[in-house]
Each structure stands twice: as C-alpha cells, then as structure tokens.
Protein backbone atom coordinates (compact mmCIF):
# COMPACT_ATOMS: atom_id res chain seq x y z
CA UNK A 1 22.31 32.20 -6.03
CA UNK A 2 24.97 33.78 -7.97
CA UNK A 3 28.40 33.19 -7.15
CA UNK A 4 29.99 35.26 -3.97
CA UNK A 5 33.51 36.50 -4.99
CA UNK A 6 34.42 36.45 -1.37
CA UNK A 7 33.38 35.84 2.34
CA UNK A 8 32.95 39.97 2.21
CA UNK A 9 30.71 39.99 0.37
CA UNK A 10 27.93 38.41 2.22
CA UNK A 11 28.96 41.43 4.59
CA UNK A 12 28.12 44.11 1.90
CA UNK A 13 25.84 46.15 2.56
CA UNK A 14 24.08 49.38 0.25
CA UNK A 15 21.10 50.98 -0.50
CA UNK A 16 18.66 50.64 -3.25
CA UNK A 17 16.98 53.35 -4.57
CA UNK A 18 14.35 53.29 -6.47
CA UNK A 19 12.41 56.92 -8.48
CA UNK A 20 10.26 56.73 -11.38
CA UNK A 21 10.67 57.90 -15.25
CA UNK A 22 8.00 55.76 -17.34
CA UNK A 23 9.79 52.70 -15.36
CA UNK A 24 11.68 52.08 -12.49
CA UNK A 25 14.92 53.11 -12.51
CA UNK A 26 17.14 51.86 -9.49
CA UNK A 27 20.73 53.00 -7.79
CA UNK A 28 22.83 50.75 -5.96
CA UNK A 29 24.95 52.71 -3.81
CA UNK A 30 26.83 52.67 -0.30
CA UNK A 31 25.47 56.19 0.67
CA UNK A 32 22.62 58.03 0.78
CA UNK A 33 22.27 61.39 1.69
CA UNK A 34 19.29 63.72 1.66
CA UNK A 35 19.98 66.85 -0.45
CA UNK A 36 17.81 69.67 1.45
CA UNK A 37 17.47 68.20 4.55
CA UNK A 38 16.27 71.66 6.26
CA UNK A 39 12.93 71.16 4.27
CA UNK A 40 12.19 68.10 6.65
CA UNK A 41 11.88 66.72 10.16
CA UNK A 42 11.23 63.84 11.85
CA UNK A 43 7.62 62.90 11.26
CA UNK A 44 8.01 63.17 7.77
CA UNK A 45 9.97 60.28 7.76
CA UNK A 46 8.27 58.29 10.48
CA UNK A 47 4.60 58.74 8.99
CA UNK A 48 5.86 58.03 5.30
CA UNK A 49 4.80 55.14 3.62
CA UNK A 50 6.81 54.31 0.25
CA UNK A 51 4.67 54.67 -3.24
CA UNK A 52 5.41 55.08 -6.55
CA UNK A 53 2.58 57.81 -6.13
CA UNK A 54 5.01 59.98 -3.60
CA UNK A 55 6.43 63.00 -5.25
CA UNK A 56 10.09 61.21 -3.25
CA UNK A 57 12.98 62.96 -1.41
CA UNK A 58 15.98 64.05 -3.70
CA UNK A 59 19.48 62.68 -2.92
CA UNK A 60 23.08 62.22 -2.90
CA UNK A 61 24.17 59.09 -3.59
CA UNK A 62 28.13 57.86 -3.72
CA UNK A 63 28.64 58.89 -7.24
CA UNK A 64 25.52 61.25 -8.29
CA UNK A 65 21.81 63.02 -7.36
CA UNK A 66 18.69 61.30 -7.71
CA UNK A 67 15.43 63.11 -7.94
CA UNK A 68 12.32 61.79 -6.80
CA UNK A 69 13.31 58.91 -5.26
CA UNK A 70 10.37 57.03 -3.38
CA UNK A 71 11.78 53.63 -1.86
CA UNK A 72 15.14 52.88 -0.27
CA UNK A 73 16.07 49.56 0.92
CA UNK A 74 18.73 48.30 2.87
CA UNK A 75 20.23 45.78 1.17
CA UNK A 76 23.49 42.95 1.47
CA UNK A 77 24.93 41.85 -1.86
CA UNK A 78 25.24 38.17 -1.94
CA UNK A 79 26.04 37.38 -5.11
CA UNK A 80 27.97 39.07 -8.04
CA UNK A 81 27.74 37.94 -11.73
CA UNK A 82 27.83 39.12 -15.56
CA UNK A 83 25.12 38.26 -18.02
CA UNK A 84 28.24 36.72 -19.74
CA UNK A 85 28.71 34.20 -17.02
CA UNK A 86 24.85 33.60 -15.94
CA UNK A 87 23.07 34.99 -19.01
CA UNK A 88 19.44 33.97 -17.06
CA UNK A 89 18.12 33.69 -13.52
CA UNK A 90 18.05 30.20 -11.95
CA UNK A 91 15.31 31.16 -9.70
CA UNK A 92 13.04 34.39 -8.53
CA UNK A 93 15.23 36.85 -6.35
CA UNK A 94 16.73 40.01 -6.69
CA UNK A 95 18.66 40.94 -8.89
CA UNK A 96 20.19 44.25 -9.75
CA UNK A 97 21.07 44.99 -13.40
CA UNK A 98 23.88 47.33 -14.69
CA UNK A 99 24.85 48.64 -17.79
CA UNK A 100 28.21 50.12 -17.35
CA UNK A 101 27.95 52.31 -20.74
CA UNK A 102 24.87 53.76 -19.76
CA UNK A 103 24.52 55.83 -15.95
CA UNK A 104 20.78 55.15 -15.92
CA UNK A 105 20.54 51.63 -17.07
CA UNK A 106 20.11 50.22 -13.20
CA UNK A 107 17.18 48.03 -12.65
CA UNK A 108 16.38 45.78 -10.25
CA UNK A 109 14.92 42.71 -11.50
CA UNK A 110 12.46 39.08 -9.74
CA UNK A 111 14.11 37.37 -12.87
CA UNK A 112 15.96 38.33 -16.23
CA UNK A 113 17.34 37.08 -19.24
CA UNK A 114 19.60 38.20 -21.89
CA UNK A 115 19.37 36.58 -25.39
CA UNK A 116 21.87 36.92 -28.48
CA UNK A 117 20.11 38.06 -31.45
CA UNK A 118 21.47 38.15 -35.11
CA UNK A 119 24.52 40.26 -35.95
CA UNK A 120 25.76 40.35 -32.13
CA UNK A 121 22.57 41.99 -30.73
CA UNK A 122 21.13 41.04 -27.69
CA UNK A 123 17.65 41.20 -26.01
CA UNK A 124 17.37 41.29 -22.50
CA UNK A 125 13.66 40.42 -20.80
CA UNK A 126 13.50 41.05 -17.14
CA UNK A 127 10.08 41.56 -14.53
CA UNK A 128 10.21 44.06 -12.56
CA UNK A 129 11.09 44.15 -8.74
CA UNK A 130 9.00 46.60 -7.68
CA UNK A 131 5.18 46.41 -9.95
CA UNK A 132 6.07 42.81 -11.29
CA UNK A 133 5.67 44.50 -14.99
CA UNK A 134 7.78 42.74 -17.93
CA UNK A 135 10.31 44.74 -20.22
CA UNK A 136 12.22 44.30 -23.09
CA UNK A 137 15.23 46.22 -24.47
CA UNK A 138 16.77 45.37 -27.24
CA UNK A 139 21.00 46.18 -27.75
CA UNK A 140 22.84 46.53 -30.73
CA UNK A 141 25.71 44.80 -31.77
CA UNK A 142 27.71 48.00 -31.07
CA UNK A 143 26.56 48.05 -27.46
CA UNK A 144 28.76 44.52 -26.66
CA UNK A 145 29.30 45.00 -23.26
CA UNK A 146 28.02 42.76 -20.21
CA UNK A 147 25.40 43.61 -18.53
CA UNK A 148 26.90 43.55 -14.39
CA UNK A 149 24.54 41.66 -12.02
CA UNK A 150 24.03 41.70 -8.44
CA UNK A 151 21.72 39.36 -6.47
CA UNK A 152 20.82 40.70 -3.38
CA UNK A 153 19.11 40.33 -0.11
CA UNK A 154 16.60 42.81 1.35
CA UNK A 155 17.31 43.55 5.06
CA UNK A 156 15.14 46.52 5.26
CA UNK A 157 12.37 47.72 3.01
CA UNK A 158 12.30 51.57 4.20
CA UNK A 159 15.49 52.68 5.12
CA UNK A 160 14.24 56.42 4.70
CA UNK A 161 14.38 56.77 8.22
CA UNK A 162 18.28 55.61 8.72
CA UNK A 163 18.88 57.74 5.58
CA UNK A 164 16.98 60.70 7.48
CA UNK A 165 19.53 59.88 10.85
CA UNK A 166 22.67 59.62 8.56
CA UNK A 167 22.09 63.17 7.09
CA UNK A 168 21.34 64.91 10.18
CA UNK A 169 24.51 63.52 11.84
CA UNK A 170 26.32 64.35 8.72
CA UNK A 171 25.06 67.87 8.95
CA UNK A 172 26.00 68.50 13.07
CA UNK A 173 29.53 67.25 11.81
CA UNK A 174 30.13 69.84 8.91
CA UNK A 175 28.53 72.57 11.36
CA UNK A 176 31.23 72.08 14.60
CA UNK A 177 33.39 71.72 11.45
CA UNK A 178 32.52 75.06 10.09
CA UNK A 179 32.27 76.65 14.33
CA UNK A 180 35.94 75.53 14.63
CA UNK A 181 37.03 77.03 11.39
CA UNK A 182 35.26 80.23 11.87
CA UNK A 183 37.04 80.50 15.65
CA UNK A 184 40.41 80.38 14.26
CA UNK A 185 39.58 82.40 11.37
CA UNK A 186 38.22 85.19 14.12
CA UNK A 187 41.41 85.17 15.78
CA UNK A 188 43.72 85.34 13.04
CA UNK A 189 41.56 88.45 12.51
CA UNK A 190 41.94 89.74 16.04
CA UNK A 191 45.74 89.21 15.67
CA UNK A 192 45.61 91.13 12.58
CA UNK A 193 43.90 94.26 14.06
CA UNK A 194 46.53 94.19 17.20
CA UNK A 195 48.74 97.46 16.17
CA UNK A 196 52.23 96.29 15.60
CA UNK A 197 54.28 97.34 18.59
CA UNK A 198 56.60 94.97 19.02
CA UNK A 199 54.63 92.67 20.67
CA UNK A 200 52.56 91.67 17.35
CA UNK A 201 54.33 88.75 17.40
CA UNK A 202 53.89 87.75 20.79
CA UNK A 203 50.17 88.37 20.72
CA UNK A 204 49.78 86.53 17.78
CA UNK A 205 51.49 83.49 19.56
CA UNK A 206 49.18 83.80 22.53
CA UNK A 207 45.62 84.01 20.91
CA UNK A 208 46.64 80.82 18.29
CA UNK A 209 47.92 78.87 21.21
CA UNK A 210 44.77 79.58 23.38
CA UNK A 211 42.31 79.12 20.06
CA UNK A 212 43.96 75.54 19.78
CA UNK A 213 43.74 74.53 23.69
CA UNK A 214 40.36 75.02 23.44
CA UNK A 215 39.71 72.60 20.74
C-alpha cells in the first residue's frame, strides 16, 4: 500500500470514471453530475449494466465534462504517492495515474512502472484496470515531471445510480432556487407598476416585507 499522508485520507472518498478513446481514459473526481439529466429517468439507471460497449452518460465532474462515460465507481483513496517516491507497484491494486501536464493522462492501473531511459526519458508500463490490456508510453526528457499516484479502494462498482440521485436533488435545489428568485423579482415588478401617489413607498415596503415572510 502506498503511504497515507493522513488519517483523512482513509476517509476520502471520489468517483472514478471511466469513457473510452482507443483506451481507457479515467477521472478521479469528488463530483459527478449528469449533464442532461431531463433525457433520463429512473429505470435507465436501475436496468443499466456498465460496458465499454454502452454509448455512456455525459458529465460534470469537479473540474471538467466527460463524454461517454460508461463506469463510475465509488471509490476511498488510501494511499497517495509519486512515481518519484514509488517508481513501481509492490503488489496488484489500484492505482490511479496522473500526469499533471497533460488533462487526459488519468489511468487507472492493476500494476505500473515507470523506467528512466537515456537522456532523462522515461517509459512507463502499466495493465490496465478495467480489460487487463498492457501499455506503454514513452516521455521525453522535456516532459520531467512525476507522474501523481493514487491507490485506491473500490467501495462500489456502479455508482450510476447515486450519481443519478445526486443530480436530481441538485436539480429540485436550483429550481426552489430559481421559484424564490422569480417571486421577488414579480413583486419588485408589481411595486414598480403601483402609480406613484405618495404611497409608492409605502407599498413597496409592504409587498417586500410580505414576499420575505413567506420564505
């Protein structure tokens, strides 16, 4: 296991998302939101079975949108590391791999290895999570930087379903959001169509006052 920087950690818990371009591509991130929600409901998400054969479900994610993405685990990081600092796997696990220069460089590996190579280049050989296929990519000396690693522990393999929940309560908050707004918008414009008498100002006082009571 790789080293825990704190007791948090064992508490920290994301999502791993996984869509296909060639290869696997992965996304290790906090949030997960589903980006057209209104095109689903819940039996989608309680008959679907994840498959790198499934067109996916397109989301938000803390930092960007995926497209296509067509497994989501629930995951706790246990372990943080650099491939400075453990430049191999002790043992078969999980680990997620990061390059910080490049967005899409996240993959989620059973083991890895990163190798120096003449001139400062580096090769890094890791088998896939997901199919169990091998690949190589080779670095350049000008691409010097660490590759971050994250071992961590699957505590659900199809989290679509909590994902599905999460958006739809997300979505009932923005709309009494949006119903609350729109009320005191309408009677600012009520107040605004009152003809100035000298009670405008009173009136105005009475419908804000009464719009905020009823909050």
């Amino acid at each position: 296991m790789l080293a825990a920087d704190n007791a948090k950690s064992f508490a920290d818990v994301w999502y791993l998302l996984v869509r296909r371009e060639g290869k696997n591509y992965y996304e290790l991130s906090r949030t997960a939101r589903l980006l057209e929600p209104q095109r689903f409901n819940d039996e989608v998400f309680s008959r679907y079975q994840p498959s790198s054969k499934q067109m996916g479900f397109d989301l938000w994610t803390d930092s960007t949108i995926r497209y296509g993405v067509y497994q989501a685990w629930k995951v706790r990081v246990v372990g943080t590391s650099d491939s400075v600092k453990t430049p191999a796997s002790a043992k078969d696990s999980a680990y997620v791999l990061i390059y910080p220069r490049n967005p899409d460089w996240k993959f989620c590996a059973k083991k890895y290895s990163v190798v120096s190579l003449k001139g400062g280049a580096r090769r890094i050989v890791y088998t896939d999570f997901q199919d169990g296929k091998e690949t190589v990519i080779d670095l350049s000396a000008d691409w010097p930087r660490p590759w971050q690693i994250y071992e961590i522990e699957i505590l659900k393999a199809n989290a679509f379903v909590e994902i599905w929940e999460a958006t739809k309560r997300s979505r009932e908050g923005e709309h009494r959001t949006q119903v609350a707004a729109g009320r005191l918008e309408h009677a600012s414009c009520f107040v605004d169509l009152i003809d100035p008498s000298g009670l405008g100002f009173e009136c105005k006082r009475r419908l804000f006052t009464a719009t905020i009571d009823n909050q």
